[in-house]
C-alpha atoms as a PDB file:
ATOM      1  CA  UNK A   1      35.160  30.783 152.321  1.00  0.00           C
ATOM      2  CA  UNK A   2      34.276  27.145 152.834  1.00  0.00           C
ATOM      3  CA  UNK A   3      30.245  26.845 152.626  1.00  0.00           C
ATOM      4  CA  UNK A   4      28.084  23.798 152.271  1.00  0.00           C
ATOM      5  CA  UNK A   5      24.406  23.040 153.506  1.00  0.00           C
ATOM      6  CA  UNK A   6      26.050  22.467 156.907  1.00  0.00           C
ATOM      7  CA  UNK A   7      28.112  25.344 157.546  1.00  0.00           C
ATOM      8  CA  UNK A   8      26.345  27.979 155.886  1.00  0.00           C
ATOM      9  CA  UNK A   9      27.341  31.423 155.174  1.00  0.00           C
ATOM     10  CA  UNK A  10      24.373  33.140 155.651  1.00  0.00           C
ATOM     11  CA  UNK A  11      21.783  32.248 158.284  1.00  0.00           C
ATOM     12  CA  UNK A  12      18.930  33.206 160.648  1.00  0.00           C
ATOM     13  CA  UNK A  13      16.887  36.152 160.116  1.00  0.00           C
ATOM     14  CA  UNK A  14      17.197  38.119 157.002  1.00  0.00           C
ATOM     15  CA  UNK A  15      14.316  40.466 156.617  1.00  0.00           C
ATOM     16  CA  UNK A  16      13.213  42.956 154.367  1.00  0.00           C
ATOM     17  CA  UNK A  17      13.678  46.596 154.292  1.00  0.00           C
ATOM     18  CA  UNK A  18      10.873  48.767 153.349  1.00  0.00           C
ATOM     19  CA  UNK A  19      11.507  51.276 151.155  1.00  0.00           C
ATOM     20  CA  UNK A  20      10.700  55.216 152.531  1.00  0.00           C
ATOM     21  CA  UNK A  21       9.129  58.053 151.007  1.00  0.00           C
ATOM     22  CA  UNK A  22       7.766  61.501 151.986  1.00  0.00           C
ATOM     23  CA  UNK A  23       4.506  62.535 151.546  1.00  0.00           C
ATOM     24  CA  UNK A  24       5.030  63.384 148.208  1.00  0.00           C
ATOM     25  CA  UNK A  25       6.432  60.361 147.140  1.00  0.00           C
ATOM     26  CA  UNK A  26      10.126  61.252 146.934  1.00  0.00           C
ATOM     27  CA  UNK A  27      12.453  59.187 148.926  1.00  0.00           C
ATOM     28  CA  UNK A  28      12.515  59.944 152.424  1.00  0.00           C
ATOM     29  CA  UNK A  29      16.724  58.852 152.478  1.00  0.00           C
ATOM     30  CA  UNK A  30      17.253  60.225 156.514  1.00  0.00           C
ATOM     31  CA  UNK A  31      14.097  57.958 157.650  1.00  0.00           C
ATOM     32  CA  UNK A  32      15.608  55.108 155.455  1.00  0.00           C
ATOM     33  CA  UNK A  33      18.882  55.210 157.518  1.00  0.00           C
ATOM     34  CA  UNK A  34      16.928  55.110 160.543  1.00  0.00           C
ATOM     35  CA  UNK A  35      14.735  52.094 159.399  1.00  0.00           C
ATOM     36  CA  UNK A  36      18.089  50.308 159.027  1.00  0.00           C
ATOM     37  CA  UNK A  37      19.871  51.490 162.197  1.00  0.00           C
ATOM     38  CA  UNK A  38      16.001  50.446 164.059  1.00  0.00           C
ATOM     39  CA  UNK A  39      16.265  46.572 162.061  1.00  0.00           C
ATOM     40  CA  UNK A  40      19.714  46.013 163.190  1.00  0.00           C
ATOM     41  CA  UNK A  41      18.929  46.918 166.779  1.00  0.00           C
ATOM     42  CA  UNK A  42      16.064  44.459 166.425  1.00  0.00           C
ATOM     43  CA  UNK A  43      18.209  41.596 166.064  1.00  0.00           C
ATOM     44  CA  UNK A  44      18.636  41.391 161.953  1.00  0.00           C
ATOM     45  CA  UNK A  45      21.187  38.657 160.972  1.00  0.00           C
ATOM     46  CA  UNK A  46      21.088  40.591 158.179  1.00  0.00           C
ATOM     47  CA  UNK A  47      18.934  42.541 155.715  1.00  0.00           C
ATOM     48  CA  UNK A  48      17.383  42.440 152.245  1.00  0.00           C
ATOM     49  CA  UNK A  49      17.078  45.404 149.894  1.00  0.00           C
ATOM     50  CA  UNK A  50      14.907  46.508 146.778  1.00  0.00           C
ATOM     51  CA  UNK A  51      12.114  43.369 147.416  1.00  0.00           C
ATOM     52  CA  UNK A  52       8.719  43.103 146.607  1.00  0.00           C
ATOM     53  CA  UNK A  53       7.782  43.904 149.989  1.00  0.00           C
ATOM     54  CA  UNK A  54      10.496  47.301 149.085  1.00  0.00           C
ATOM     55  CA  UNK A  55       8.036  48.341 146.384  1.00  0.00           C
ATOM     56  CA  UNK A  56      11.264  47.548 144.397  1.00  0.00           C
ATOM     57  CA  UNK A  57       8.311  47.852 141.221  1.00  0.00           C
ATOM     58  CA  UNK A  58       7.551  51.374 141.681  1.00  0.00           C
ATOM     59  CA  UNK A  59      11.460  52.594 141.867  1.00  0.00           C
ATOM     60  CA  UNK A  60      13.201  54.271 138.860  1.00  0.00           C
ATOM     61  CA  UNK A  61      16.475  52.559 137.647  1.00  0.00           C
ATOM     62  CA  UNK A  62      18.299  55.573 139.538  1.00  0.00           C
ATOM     63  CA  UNK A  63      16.162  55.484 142.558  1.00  0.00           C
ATOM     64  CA  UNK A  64      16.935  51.882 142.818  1.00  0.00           C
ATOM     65  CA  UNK A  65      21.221  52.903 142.363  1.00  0.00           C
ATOM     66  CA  UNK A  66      20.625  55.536 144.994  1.00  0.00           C
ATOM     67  CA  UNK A  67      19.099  53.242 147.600  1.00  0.00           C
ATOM     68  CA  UNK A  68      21.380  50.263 146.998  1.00  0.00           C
ATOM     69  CA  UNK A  69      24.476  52.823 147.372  1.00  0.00           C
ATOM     70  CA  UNK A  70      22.383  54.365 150.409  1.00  0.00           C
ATOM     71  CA  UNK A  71      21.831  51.223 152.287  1.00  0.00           C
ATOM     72  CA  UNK A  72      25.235  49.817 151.769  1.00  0.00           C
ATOM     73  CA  UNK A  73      27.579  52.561 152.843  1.00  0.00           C
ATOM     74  CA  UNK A  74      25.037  53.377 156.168  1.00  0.00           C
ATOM     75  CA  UNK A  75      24.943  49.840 157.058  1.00  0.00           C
ATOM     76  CA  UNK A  76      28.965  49.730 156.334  1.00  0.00           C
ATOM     77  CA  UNK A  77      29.274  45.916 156.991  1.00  0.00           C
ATOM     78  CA  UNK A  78      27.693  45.693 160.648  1.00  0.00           C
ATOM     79  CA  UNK A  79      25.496  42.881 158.564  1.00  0.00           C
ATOM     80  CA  UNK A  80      25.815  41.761 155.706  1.00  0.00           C
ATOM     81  CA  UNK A  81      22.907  42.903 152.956  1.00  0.00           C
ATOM     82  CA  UNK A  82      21.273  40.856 149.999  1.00  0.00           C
ATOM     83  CA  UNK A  83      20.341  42.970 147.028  1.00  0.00           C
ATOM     84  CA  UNK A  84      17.208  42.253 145.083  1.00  0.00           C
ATOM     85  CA  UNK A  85      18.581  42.690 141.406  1.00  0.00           C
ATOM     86  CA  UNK A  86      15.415  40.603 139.317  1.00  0.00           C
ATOM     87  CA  UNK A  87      14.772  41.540 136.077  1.00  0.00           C
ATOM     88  CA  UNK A  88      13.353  39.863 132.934  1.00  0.00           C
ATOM     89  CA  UNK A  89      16.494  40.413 130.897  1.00  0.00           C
ATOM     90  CA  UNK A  90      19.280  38.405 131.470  1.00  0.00           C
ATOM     91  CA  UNK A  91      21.965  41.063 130.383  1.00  0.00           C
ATOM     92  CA  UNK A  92      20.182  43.607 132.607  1.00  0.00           C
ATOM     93  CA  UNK A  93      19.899  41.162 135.474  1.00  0.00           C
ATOM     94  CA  UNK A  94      23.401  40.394 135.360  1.00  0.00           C
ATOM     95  CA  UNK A  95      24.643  44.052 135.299  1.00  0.00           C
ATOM     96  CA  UNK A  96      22.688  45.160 138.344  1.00  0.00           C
ATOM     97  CA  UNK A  97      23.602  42.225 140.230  1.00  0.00           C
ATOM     98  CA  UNK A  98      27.536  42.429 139.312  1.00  0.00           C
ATOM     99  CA  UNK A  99      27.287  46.750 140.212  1.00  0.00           C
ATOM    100  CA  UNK A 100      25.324  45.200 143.533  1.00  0.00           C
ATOM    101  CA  UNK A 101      28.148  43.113 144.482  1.00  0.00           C
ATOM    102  CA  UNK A 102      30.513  46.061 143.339  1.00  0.00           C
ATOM    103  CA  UNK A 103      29.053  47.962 146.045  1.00  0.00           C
ATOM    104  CA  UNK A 104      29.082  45.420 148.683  1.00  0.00           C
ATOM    105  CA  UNK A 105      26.327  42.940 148.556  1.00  0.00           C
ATOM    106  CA  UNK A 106      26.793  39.788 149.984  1.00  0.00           C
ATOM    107  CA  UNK A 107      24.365  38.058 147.831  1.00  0.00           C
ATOM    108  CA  UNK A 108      21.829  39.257 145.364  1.00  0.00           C
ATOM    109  CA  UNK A 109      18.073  37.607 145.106  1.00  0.00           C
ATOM    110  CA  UNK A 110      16.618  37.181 141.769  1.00  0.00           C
ATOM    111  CA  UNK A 111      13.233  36.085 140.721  1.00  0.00           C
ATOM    112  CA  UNK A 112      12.858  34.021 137.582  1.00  0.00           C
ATOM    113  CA  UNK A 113      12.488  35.878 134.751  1.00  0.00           C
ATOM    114  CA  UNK A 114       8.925  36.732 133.614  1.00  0.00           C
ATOM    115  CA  UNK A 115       5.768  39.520 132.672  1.00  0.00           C
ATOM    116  CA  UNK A 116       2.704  40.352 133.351  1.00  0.00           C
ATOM    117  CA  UNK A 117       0.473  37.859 133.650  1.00  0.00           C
ATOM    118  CA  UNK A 118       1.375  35.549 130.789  1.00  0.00           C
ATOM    119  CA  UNK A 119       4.687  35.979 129.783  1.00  0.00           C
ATOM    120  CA  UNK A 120       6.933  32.881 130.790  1.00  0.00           C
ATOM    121  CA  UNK A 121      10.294  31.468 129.744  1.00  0.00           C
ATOM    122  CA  UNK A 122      10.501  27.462 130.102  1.00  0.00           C
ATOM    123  CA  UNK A 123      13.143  25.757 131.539  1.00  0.00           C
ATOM    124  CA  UNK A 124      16.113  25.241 129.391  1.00  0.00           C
ATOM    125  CA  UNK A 125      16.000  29.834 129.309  1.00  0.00           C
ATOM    126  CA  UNK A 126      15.559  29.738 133.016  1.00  0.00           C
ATOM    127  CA  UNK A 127      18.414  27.551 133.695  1.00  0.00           C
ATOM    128  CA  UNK A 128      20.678  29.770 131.309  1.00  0.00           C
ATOM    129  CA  UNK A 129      19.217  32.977 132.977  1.00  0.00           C
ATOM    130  CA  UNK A 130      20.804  32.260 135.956  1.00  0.00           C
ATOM    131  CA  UNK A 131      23.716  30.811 134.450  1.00  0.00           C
ATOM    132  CA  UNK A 132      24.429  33.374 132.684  1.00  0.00           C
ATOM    133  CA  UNK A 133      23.964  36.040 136.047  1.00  0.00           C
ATOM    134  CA  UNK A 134      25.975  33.097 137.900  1.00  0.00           C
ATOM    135  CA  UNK A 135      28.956  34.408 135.230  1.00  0.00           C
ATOM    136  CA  UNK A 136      28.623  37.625 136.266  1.00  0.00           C
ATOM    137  CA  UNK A 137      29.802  37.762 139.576  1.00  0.00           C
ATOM    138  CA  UNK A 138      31.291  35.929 142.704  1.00  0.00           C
ATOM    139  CA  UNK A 139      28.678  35.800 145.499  1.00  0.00           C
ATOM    140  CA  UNK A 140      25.646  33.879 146.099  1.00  0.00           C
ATOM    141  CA  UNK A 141      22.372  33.918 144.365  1.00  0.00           C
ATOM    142  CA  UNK A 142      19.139  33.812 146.124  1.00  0.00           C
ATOM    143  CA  UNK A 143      16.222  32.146 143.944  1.00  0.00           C
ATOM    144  CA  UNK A 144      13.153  33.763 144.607  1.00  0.00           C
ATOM    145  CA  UNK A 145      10.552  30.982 144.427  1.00  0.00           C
ATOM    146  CA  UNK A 146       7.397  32.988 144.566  1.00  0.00           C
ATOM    147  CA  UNK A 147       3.476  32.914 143.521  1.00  0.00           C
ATOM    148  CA  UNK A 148       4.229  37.061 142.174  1.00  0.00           C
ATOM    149  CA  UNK A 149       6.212  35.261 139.056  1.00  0.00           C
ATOM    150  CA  UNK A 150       3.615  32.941 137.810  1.00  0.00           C
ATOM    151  CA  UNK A 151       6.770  30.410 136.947  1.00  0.00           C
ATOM    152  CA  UNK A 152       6.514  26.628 138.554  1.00  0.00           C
ATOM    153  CA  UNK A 153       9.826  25.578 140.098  1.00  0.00           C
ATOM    154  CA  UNK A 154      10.081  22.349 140.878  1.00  0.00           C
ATOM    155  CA  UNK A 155      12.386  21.369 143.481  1.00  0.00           C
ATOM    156  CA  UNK A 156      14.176  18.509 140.880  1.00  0.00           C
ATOM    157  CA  UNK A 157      14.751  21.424 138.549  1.00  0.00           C
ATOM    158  CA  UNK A 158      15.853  23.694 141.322  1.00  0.00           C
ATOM    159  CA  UNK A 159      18.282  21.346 142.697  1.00  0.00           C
ATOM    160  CA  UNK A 160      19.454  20.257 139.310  1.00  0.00           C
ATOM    161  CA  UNK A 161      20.554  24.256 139.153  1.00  0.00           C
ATOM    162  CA  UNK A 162      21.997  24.539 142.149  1.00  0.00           C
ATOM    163  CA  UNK A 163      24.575  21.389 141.261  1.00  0.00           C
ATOM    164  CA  UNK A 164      25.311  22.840 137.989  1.00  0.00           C
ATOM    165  CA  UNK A 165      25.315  26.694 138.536  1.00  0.00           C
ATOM    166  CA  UNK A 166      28.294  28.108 140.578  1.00  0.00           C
ATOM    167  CA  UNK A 167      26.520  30.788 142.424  1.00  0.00           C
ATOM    168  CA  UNK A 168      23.347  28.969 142.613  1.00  0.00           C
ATOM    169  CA  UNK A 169      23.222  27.969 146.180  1.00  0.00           C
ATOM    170  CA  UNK A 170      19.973  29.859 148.638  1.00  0.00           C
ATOM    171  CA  UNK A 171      16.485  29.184 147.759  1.00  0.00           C
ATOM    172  CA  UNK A 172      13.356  30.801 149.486  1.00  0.00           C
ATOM    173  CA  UNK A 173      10.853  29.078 148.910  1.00  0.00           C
ATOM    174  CA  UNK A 174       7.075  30.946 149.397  1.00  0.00           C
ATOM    175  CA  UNK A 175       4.860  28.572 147.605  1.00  0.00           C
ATOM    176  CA  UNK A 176       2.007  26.750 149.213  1.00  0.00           C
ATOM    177  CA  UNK A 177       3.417  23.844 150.142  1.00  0.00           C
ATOM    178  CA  UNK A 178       6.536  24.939 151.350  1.00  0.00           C
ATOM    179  CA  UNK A 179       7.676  22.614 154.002  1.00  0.00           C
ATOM    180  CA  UNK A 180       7.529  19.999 151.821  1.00  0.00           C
ATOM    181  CA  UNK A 181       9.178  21.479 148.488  1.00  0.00           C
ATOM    182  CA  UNK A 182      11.948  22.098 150.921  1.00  0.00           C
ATOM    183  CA  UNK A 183      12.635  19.058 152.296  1.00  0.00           C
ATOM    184  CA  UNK A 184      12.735  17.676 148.797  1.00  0.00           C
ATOM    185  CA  UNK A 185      14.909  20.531 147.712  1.00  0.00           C
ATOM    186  CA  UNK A 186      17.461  19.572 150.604  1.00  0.00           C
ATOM    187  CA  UNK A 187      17.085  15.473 149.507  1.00  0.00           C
ATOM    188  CA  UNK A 188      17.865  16.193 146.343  1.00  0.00           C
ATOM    189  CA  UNK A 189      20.066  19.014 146.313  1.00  0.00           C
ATOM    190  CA  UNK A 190      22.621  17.379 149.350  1.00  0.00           C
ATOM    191  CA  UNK A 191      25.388  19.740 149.825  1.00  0.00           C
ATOM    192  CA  UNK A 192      24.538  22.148 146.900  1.00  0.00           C
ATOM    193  CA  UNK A 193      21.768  23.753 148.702  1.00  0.00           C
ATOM    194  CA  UNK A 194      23.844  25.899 151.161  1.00  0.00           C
ATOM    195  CA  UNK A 195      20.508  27.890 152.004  1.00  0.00           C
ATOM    196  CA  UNK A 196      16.962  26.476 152.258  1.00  0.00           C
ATOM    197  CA  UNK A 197      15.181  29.759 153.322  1.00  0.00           C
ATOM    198  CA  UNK A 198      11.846  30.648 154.644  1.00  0.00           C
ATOM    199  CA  UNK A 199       9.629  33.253 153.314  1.00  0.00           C
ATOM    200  CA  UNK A 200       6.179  35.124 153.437  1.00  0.00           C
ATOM    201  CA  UNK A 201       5.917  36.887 156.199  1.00  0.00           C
ATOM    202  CA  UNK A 202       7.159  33.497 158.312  1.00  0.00           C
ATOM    203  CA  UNK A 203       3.405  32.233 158.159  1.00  0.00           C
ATOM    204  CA  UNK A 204       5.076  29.031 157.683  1.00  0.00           C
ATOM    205  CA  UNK A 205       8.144  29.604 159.492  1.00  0.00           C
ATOM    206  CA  UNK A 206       7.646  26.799 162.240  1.00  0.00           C
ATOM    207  CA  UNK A 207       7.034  23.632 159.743  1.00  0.00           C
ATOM    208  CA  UNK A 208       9.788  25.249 157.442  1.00  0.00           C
ATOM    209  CA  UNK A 209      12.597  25.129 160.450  1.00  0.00           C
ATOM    210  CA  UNK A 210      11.177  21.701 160.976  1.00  0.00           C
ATOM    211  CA  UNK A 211      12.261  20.849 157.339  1.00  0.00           C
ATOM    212  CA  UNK A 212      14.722  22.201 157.071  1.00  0.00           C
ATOM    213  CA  UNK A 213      15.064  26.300 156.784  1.00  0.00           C
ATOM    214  CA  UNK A 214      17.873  27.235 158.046  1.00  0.00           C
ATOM    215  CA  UNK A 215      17.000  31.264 157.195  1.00  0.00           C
ATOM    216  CA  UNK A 216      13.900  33.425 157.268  1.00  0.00           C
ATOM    217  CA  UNK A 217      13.040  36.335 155.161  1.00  0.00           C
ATOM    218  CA  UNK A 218      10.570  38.101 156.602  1.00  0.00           C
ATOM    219  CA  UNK A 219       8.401  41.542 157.046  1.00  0.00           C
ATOM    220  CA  UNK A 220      10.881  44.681 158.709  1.00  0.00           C
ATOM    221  CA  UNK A 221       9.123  45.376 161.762  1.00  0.00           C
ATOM    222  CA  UNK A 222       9.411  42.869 164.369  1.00  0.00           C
ATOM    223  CA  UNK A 223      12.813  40.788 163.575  1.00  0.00           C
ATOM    224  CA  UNK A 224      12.868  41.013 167.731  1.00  0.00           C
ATOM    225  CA  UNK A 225      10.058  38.679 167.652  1.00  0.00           C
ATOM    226  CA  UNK A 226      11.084  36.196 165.077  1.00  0.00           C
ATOM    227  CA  UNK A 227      14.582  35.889 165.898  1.00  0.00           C
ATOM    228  CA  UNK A 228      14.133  34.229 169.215  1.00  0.00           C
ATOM    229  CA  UNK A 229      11.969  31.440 167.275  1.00  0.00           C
ATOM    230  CA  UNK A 230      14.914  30.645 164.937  1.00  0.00           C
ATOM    231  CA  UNK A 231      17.312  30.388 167.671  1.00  0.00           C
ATOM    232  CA  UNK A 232      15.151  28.450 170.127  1.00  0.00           C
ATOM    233  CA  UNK A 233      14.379  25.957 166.870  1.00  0.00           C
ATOM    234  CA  UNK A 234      18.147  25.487 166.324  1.00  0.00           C
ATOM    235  CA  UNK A 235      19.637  24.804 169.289  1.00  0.00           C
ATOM    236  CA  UNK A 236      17.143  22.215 170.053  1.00  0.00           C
ATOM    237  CA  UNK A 237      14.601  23.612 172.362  1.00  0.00           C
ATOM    238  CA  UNK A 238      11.308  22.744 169.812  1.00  0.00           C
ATOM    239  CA  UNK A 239       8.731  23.549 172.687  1.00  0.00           C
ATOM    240  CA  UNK A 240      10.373  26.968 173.555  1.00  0.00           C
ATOM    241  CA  UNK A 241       9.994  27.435 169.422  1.00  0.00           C
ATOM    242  CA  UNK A 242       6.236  26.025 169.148  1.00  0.00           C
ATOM    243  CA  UNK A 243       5.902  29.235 172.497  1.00  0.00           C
ATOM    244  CA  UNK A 244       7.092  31.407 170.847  1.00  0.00           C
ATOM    245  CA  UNK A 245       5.758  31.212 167.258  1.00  0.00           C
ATOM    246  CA  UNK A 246       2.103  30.497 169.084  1.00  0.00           C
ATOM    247  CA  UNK A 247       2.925  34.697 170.770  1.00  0.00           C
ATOM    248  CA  UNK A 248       3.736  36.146 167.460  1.00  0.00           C
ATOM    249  CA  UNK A 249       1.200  34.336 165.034  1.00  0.00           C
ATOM    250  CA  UNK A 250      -1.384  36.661 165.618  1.00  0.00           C
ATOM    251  CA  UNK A 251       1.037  39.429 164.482  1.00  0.00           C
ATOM    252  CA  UNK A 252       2.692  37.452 161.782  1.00  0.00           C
ATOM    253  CA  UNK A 253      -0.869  36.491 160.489  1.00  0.00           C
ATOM    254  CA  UNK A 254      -1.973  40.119 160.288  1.00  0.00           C
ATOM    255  CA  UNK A 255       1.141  41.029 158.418  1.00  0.00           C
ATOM    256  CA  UNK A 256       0.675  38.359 156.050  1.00  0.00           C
ATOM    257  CA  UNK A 257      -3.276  38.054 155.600  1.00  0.00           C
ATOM    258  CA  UNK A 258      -4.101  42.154 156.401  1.00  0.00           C
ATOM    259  CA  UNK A 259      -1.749  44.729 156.115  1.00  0.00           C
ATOM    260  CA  UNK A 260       0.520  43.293 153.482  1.00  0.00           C
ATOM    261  CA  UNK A 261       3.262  45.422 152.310  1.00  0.00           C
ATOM    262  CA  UNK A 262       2.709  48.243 154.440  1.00  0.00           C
ATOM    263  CA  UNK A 263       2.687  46.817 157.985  1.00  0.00           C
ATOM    264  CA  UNK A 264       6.520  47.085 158.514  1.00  0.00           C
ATOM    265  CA  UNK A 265       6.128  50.842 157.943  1.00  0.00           C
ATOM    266  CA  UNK A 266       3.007  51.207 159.588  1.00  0.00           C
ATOM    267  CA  UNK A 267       4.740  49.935 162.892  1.00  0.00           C
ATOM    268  CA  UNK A 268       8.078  52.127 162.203  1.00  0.00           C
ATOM    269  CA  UNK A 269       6.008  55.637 161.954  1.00  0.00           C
ATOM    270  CA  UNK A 270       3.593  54.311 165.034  1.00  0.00           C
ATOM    271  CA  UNK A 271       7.481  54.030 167.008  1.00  0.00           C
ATOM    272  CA  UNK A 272       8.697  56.900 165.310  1.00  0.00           C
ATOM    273  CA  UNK A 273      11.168  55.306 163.530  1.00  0.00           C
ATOM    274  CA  UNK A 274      10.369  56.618 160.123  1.00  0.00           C
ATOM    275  CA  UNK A 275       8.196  59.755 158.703  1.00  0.00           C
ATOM    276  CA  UNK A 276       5.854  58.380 156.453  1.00  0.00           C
ATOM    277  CA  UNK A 277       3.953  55.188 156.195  1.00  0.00           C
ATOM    278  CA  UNK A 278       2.559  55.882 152.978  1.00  0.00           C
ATOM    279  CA  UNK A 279       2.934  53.634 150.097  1.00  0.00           C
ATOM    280  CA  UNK A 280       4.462  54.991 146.659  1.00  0.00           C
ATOM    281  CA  UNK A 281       1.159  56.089 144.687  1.00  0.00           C
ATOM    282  CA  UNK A 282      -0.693  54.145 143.028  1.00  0.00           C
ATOM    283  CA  UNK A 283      -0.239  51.768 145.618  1.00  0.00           C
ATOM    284  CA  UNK A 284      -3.629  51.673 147.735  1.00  0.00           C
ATOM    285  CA  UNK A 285      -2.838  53.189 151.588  1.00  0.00           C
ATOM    286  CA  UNK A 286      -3.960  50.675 154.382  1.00  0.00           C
ATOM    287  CA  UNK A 287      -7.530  50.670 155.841  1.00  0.00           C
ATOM    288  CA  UNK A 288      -7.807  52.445 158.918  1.00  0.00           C
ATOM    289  CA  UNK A 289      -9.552  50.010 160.499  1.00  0.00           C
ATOM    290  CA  UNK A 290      -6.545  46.955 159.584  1.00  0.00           C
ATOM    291  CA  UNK A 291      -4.007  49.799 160.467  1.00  0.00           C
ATOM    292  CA  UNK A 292      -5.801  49.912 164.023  1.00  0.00           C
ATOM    293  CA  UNK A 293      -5.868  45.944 164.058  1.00  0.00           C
ATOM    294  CA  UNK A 294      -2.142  45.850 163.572  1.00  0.00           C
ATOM    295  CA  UNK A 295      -1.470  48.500 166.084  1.00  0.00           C
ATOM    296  CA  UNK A 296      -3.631  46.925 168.920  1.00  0.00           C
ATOM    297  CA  UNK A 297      -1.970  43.326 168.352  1.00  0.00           C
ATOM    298  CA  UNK A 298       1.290  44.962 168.266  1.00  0.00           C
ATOM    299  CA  UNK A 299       1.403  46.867 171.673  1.00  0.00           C
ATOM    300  CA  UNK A 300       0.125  43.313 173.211  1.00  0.00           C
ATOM    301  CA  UNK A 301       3.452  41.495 172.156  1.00  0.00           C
ATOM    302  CA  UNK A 302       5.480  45.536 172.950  1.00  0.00           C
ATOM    303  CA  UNK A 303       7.957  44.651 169.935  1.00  0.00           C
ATOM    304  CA  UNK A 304      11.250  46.994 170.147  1.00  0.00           C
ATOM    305  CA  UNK A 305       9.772  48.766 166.360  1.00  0.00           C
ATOM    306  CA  UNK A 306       7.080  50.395 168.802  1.00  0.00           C
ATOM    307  CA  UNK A 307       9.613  51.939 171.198  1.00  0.00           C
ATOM    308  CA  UNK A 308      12.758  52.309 169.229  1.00  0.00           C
ATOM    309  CA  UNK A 309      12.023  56.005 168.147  1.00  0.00           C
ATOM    310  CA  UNK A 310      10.901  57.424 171.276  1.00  0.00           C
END
């Protein structure tokens, strides 16, 4: 297929999946087909597996194999699904992200490699990381360009990788800043950047379209709200956009600034889309109080996660 910055393969809204568990912490597999079947009725361009906002940190190597084979057949190609494959070791990196594409991925998102709080590789091992996973297999790679990693990625350095790595070619960028590191990411990338993405939440996703984005990775529960925003931004209609994004902020904000990783599940068991809101342990649960925040904000805007299940 024929991609470049202009005719991209992958675009819109790409959010991510939570990850389910029962009570006791096992995974909950029947409530995570039905937190798939609820995003793609939401709207989903397409979905995002085993992220940090998937608790992807607290899975077992086989718990991550069983969700990745899970997800893929269930969703069986009615969008297509990126598969969060980061790891510190190159080999190891490379391997999941070749058995992700083996099992359908369309693209694979990989953080840069690092540990803890101080262990960091410089540039020259960064650039051959992803080199090196580039090798490995034949779809895109999504860089990950996130606070959680501690690494500085600076758009020269990410656009000199994208020109001289194969597979190198979508970039979301979550770092304060953001508008701004993408538009120079698109100046100096040209053509090579196929993807300039938005992330966090989409607590920047208005001045990100206007750089540039032309995708948004975002929480699970509300792609019904968020989509419209995209769509009204690219075909022209700004105002309609600015509306829009004014409607969901409060929502978006609370997701991004309150309830963190565990909103998107909060709102599927409120719907009854899933079972079990709970975080894996020892992941702290959500204060009542933010939980009742969320919910009250939520029924104002009546997003589809609220009534899906019912």
């Amino acid at each position: 297929m024929t991609s470049s910055a202009s005719s991209p393969r992958y675009s819109g809204i790409f959010p991510v999946v939570p990850t389910t568990f029962h009570e006791d912490g096992t995974l909950d597999l029947e409530s995570q087909k039905r937190c798939l079947d609820f995003m793609i009725d939401a709207g989903s361009d397409g979905l995002c597996i085993l992220a940090n906002f998937s608790e992807q940190f607290s899975l077992s190597d086989e718990e991550r194999e069983t969700l990745t084979r899970v997800s893929l057949e269930h969703v069986a190609g009615r969008v297509p699904v990126i598969v969060t494959t980061t790891h510190y070791g190159t080999a190891v990196c490379a391997a999941r992200s070749k058995r992700a594409q083996d099992m359908g991925a369309a693209m694979v998102m990989v953080m840069p490699p690092y540990h803890g709080a101080t262990f960091r590789v410089p540039e020259p091992l960064i650039h051959e990381f992803y080199a090196r996973v580039s090798d490995a297999i034949g779809i895109p790679i999504m860089v990950q360009d996130a606070p959680a990693s501690g690494t500085v990625l600076s758009a020269p350095f990410l656009a000199r990788m994208a020109q001289e790595i194969e597979q190198l070619s979508y970039f979301k960028i979550e770092t304060p800043g953001a508008a701004s590191k993408l538009r120079e990411l698109i100046r100096l990338g040209g053509d090579a950047i196929e993807g300039p993405w938005d992330g966090e939440e989409a607590i920047t996703l208005l001045a990100d379209l206007d750089a540039g984005a032309t995708g948004a990775m975002t929480g699970g529960g509300f792609p019904d709200g968020i989509r419209p925003i995209i769509e009204a931004h690219r075909n022209g209609h700004v105002n309609r956009a600015f509306e829009l994004y004014q409607r969901w902020l409060p929502l978006i904000n609370h997701e991004n600034r309150q309830g963190g990783i565990l909103t998107a599940k909060a709102l599927m068991k409120e719907g009854g889309v899933i079972a079990c809101e709970a975080g894996r342990h020892p992941f702290p649960p959500m204060h009542p109080e933010v939980r009742r925040g969320l919910i009250d904000i939520a029924r104002r805007l009546d997003p589809l996660v609220l009534r899906w299940g019912g």
